[in-house]
N, C-alpha and C. Protein backbone atom coordinates (compact mmCIF):
# COMPACT_ATOMS: atom_id res chain seq x y z
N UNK A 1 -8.23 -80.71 -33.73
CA UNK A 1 -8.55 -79.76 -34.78
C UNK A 1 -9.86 -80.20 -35.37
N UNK A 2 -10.94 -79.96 -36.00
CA UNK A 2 -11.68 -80.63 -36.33
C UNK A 2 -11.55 -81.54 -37.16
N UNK A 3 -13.10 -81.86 -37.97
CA UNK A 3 -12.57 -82.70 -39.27
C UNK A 3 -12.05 -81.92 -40.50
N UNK A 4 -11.15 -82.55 -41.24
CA UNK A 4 -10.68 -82.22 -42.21
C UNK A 4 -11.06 -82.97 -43.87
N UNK A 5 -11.30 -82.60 -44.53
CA UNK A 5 -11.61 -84.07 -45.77
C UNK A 5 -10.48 -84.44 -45.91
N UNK A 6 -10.99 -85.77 -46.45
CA UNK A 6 -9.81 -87.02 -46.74
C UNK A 6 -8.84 -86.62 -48.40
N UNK A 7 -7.81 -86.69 -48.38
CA UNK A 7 -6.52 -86.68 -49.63
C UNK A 7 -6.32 -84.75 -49.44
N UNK A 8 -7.17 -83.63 -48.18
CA UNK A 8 -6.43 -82.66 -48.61
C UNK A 8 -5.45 -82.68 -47.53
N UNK A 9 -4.66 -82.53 -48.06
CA UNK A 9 -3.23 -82.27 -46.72
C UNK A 9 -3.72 -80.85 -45.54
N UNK A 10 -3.29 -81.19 -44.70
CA UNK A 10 -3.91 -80.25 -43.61
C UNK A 10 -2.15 -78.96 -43.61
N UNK A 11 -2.08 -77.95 -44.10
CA UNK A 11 -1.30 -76.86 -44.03
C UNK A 11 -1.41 -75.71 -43.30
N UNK A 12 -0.60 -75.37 -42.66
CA UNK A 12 -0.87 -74.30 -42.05
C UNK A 12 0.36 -73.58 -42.08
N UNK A 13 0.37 -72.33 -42.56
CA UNK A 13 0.93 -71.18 -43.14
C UNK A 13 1.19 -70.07 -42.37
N UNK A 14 1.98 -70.64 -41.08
CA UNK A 14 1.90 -69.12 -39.81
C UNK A 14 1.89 -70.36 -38.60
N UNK A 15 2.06 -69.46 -37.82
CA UNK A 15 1.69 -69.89 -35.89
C UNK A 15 0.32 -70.30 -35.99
N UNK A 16 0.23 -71.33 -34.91
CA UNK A 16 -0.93 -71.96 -34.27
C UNK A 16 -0.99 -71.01 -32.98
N UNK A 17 -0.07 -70.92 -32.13
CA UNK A 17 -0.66 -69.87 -31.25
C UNK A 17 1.58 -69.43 -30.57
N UNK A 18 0.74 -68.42 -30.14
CA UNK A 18 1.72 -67.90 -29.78
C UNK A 18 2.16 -67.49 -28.52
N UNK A 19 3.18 -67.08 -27.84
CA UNK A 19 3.92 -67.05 -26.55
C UNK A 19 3.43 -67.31 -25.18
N UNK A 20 2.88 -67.57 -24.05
CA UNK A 20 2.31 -68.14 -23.17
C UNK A 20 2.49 -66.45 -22.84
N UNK A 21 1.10 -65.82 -22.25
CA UNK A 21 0.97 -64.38 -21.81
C UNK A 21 1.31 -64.68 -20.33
N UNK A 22 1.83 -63.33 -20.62
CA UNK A 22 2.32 -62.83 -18.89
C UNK A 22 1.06 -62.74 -18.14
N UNK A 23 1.08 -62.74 -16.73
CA UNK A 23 -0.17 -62.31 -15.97
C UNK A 23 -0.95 -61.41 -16.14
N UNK A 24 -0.11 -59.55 -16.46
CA UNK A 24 -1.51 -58.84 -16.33
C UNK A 24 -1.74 -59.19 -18.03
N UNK A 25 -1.13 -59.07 -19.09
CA UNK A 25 -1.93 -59.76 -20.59
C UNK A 25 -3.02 -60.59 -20.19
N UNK A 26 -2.72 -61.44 -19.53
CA UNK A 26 -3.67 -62.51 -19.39
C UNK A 26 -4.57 -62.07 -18.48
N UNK A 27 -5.13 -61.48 -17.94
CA UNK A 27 -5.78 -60.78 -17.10
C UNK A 27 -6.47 -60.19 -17.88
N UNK A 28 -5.98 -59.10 -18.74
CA UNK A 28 -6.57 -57.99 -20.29
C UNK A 28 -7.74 -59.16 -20.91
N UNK A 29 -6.82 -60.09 -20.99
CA UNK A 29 -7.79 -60.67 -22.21
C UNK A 29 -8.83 -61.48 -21.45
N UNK A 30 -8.50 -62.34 -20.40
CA UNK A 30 -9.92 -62.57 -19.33
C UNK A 30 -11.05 -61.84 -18.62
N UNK A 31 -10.52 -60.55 -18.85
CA UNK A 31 -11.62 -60.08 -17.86
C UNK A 31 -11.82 -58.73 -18.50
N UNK A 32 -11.02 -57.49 -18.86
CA UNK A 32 -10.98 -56.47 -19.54
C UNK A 32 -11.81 -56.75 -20.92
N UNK A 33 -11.11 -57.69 -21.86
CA UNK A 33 -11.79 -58.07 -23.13
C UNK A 33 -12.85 -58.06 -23.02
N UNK A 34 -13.70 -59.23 -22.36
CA UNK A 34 -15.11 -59.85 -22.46
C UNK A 34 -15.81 -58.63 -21.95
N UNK A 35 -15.11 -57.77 -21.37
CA UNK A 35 -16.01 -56.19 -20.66
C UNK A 35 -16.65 -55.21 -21.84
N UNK A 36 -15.66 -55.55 -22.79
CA UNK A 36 -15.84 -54.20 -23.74
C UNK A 36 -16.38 -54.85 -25.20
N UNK A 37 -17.15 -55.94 -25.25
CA UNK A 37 -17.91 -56.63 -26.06
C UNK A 37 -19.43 -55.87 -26.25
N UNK A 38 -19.41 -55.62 -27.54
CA UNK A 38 -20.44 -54.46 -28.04
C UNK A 38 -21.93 -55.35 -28.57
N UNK A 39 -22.86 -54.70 -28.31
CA UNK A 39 -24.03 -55.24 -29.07
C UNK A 39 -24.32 -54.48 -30.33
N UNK A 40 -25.50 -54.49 -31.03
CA UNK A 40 -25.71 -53.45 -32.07
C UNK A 40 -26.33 -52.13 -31.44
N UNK A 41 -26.78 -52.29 -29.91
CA UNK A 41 -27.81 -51.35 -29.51
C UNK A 41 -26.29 -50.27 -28.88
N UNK A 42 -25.08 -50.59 -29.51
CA UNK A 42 -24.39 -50.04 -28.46
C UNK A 42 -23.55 -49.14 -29.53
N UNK A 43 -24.16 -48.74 -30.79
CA UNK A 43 -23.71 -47.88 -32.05
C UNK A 43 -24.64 -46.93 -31.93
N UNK A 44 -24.68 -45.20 -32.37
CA UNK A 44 -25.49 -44.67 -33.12
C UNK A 44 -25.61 -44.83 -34.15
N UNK A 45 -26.49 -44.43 -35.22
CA UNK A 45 -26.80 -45.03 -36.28
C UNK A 45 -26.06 -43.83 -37.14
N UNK A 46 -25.69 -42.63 -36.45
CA UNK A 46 -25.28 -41.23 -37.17
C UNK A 46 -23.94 -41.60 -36.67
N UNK A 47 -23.12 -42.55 -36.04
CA UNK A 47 -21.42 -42.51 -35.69
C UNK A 47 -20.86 -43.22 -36.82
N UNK A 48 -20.42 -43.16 -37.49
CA UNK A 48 -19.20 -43.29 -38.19
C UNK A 48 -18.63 -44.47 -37.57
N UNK A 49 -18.84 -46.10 -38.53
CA UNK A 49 -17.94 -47.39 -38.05
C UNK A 49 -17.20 -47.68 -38.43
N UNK A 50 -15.96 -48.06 -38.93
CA UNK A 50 -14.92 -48.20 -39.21
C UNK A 50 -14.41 -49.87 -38.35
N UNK A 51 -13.80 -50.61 -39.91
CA UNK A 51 -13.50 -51.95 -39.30
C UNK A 51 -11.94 -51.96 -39.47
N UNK A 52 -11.40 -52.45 -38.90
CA UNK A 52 -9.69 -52.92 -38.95
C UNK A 52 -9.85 -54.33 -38.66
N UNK A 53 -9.10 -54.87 -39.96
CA UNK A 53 -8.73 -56.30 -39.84
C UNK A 53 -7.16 -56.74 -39.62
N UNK A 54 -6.49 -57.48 -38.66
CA UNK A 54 -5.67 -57.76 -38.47
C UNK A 54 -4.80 -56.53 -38.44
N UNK A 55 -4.66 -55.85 -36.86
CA UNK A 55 -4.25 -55.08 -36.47
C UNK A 55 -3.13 -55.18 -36.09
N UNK A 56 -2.00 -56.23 -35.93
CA UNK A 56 -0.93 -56.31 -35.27
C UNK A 56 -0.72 -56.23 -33.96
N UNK A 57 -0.12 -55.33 -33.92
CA UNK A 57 0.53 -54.61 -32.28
C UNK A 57 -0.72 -53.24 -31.86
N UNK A 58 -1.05 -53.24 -33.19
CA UNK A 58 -2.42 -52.27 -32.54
C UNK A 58 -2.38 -50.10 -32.60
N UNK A 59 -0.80 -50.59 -32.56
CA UNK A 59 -0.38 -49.29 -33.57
C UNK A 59 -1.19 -48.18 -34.02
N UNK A 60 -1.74 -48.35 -34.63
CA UNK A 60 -2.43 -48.15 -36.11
C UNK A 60 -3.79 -47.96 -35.67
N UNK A 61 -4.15 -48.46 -35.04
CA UNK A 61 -5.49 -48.80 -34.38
C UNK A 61 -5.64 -47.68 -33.01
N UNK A 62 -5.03 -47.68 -32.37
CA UNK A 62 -4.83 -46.75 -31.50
C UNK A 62 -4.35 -44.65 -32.07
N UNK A 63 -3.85 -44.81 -32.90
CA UNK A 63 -3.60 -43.55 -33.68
C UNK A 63 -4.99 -42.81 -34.30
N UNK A 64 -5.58 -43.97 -34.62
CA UNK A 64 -7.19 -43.68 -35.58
C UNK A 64 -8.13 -43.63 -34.44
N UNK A 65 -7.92 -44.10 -33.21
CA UNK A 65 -8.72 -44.16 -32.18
C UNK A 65 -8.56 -42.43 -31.40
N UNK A 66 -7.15 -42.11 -31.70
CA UNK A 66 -6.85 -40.54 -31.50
C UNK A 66 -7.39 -39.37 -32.44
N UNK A 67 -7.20 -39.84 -33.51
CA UNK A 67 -7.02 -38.56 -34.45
C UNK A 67 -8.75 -38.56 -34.72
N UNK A 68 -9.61 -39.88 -34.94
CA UNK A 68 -11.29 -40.00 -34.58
C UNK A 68 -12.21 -40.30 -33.84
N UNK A 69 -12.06 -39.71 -32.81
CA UNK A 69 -12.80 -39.82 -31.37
C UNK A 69 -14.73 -40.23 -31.47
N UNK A 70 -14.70 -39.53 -32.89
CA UNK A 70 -16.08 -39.37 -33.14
C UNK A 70 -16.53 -40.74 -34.06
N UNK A 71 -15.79 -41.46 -34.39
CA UNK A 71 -15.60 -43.15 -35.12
C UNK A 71 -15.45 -43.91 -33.96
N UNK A 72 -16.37 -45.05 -34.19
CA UNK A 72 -16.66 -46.43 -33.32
C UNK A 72 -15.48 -47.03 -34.35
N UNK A 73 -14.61 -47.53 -33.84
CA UNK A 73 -13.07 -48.77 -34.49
C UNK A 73 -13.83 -50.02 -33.95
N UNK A 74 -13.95 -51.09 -34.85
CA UNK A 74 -14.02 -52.38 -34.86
C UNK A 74 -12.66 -53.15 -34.85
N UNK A 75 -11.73 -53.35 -34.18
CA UNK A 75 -10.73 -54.21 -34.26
C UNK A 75 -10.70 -55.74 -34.27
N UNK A 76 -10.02 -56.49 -35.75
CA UNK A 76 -9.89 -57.42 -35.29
C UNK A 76 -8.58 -58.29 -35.42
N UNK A 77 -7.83 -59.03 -34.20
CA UNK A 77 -6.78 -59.69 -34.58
C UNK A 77 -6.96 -61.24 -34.29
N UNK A 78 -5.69 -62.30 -34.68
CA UNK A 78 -6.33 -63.34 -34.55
C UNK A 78 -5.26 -63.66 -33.34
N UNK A 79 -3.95 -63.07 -33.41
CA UNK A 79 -3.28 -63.61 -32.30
C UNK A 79 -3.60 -62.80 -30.63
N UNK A 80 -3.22 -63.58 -29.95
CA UNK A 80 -3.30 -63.09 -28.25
C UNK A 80 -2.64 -62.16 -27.98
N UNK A 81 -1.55 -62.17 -28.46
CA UNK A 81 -0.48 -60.78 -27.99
C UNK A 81 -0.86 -59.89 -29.12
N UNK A 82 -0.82 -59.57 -29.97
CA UNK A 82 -1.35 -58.75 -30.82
C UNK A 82 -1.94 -58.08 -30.34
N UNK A 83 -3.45 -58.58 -29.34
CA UNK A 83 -4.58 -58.43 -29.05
C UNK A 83 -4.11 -57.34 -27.59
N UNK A 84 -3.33 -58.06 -26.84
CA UNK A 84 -2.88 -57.27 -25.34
C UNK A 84 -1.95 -56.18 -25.56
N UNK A 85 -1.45 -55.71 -26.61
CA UNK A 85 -1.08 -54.91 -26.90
C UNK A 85 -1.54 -53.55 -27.13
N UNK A 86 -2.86 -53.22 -27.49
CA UNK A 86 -3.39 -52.11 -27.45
C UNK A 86 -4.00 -52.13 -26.04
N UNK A 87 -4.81 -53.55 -25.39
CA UNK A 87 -4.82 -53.02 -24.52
C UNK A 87 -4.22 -52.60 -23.30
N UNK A 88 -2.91 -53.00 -23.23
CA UNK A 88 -2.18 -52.37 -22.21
C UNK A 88 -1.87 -50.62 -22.32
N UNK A 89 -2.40 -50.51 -23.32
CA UNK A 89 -2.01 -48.62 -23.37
C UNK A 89 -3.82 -48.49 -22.97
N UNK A 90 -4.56 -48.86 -23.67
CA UNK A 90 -5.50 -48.67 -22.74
C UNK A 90 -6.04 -48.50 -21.65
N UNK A 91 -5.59 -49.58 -20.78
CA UNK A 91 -6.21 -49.90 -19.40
C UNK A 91 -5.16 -49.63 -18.54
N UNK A 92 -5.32 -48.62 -18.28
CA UNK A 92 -4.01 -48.16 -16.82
C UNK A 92 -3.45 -49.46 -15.80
């Protein structure tokens, strides 16, 4: 973990990581993920951005991705499965 300062107790409030991903998950997030990594040149400046923080299962994120076709969604989660979860409805 890195360094920590000395007398604060090191706490952690939740999972360090979570369930060992199945093959195609793990696949999503090796090779699918790193595909769909955006620059700034990759927005119009007239589209509508919209950020989501800690998306879950992705739910939510996928509904707004329906109902606003015309909105760029920024998603972000911190866990792995969380993360393979939208994209498995995604990626056939």
């Amino acid at each position: 973990m890195g360094d920590w300062p000395e007398g604060v107790p090191q706490r952690l409030y939740g999972r360090r990581r979570g369930h060992k991903l199945r093959p195609r998950p793990d696949r999503l997030i090796g090779q699918t993920l790193p595909a769909w990594r955006f620059t700034d040149t990759g927005f119009a400046a007239s589209r509508p951005l919209w950020l989501e923080v800690g998306f879950g299962g992705g739910e939510h994120t996928l509904a707004l991705l329906a109902a606003h076709p015309e909105t760029a969604i920024i998603a972000g989660e911190v866990y792995e499965t969380g993360i393979c979860s939208p994209l498995t409805e995604l990626v056939p």
